[in-house]
N, C-alpha and C. Protein backbone atom coordinates (compact mmCIF):
# COMPACT_ATOMS: atom_id res chain seq x y z
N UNK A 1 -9.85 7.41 -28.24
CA UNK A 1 -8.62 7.10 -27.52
C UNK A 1 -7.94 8.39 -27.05
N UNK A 2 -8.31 9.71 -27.92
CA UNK A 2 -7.38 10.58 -27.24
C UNK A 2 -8.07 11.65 -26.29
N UNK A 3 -9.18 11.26 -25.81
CA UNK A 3 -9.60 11.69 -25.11
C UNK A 3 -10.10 11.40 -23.85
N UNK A 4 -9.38 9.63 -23.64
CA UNK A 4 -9.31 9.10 -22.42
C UNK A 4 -7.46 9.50 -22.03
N UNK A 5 -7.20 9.64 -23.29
CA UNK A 5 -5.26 10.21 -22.96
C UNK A 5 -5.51 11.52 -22.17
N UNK A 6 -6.46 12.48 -22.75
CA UNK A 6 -6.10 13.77 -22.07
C UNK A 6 -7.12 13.69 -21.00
N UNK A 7 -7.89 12.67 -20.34
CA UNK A 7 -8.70 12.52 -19.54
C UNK A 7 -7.46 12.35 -17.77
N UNK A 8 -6.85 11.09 -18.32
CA UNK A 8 -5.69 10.45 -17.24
C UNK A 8 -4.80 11.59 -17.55
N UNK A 9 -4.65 12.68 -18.51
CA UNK A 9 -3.30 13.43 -18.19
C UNK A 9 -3.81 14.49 -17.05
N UNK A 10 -5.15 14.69 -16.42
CA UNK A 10 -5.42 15.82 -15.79
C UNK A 10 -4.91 15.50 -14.35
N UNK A 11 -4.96 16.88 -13.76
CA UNK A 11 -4.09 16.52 -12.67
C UNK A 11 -4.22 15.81 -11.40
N UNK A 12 -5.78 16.01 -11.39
CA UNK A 12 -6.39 15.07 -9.85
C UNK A 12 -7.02 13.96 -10.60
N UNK A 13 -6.70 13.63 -11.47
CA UNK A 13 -6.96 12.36 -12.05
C UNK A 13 -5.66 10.90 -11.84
N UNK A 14 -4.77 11.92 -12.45
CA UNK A 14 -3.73 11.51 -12.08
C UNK A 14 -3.17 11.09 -10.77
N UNK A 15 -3.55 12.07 -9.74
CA UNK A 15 -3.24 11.85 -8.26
C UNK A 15 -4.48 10.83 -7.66
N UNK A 16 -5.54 10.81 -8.25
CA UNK A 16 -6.53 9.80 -8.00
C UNK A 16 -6.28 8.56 -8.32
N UNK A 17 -5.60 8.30 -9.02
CA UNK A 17 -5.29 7.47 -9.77
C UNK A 17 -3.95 6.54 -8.87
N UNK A 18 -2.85 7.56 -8.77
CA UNK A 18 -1.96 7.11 -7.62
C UNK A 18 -1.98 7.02 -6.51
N UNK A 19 -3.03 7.76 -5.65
CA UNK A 19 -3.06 7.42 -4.42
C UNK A 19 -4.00 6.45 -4.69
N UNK A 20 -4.70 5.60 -5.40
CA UNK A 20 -5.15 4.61 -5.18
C UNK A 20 -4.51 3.37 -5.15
N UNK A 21 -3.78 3.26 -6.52
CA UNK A 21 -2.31 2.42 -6.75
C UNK A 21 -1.99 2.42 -4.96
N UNK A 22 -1.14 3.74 -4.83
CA UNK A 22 -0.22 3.31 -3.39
C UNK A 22 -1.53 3.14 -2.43
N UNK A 23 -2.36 3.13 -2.10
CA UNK A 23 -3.64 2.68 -0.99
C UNK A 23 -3.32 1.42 -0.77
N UNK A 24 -3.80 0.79 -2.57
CA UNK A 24 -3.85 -0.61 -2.59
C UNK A 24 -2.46 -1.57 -1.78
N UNK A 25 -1.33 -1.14 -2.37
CA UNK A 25 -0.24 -1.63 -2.06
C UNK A 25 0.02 -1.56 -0.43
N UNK A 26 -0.38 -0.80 0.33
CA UNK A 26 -0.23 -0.67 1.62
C UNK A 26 -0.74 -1.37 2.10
N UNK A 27 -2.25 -1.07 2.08
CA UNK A 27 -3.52 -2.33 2.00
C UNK A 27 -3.02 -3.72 1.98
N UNK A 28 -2.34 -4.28 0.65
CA UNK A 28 -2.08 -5.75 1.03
C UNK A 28 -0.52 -6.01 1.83
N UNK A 29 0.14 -4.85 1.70
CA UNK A 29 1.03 -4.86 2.59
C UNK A 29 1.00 -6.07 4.63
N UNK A 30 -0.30 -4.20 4.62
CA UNK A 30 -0.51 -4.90 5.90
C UNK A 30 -1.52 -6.05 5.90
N UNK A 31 -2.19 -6.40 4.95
CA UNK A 31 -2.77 -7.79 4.95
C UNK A 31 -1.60 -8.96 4.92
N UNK A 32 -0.59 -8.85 4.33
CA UNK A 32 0.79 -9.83 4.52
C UNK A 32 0.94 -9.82 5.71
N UNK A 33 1.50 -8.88 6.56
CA UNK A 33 2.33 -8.70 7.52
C UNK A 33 1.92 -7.85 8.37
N UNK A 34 1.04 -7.31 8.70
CA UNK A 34 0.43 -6.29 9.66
C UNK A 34 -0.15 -7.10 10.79
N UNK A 35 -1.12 -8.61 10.18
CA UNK A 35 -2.03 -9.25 11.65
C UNK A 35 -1.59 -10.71 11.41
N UNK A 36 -0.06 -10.53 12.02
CA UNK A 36 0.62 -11.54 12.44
C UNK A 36 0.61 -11.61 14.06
N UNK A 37 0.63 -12.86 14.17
CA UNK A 37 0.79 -12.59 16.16
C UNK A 37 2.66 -11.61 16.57
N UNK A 38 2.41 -10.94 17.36
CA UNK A 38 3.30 -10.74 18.09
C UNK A 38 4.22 -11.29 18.54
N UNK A 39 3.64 -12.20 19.21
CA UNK A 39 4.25 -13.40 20.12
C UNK A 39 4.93 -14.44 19.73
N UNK A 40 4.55 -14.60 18.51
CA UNK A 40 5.11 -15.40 17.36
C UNK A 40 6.43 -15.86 17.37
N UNK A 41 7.95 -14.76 17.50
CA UNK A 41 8.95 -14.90 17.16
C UNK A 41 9.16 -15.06 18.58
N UNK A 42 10.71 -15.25 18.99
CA UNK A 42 11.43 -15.12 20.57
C UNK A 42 11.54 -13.62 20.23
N UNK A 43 11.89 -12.93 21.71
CA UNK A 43 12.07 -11.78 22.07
C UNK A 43 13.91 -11.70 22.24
N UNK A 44 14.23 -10.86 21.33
CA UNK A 44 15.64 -10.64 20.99
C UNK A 44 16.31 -10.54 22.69
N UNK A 45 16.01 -10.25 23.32
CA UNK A 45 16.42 -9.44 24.70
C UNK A 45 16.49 -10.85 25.79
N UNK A 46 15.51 -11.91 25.42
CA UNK A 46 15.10 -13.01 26.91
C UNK A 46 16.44 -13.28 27.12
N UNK A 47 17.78 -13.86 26.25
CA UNK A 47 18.82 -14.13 27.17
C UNK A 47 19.52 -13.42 27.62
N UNK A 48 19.55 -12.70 28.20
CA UNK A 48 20.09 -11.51 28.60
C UNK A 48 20.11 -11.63 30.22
C-alpha cells in the first residue's frame, strides 16, 4: 500500500492522473451539449 501512495504522490503521475480526470469531464461535457442542433432554439435577434 505504501508504495502505490508514493507511486500517485510523483509528480507526472499526478498530472497524468488530472489531466485525465479533467479530459474526461470535458469529453462528456461536450457529449451533453456540444452536438446539439444549432437551429434548435429561436434566434434572440428575429424580432427585431
Amino acid at each position: 500500500m505504501k508504495k502505490i501512495k508514493t507511486f500517485f504522490q510523483l509528480p507526472y503521475v499526478c498530472w497524468t492522473v488530472k489531466m485525465s480526470y479533467y479530459l474526461l469531464i470535458l469529453l462528456g461535457l461536450l457529449m451533453i451539449y456540444g452536438f446539439k442542433m444549432t437551429n434548435s432554439s429561436a434566434f434572440i435577434y428575429n424580432e427585431f
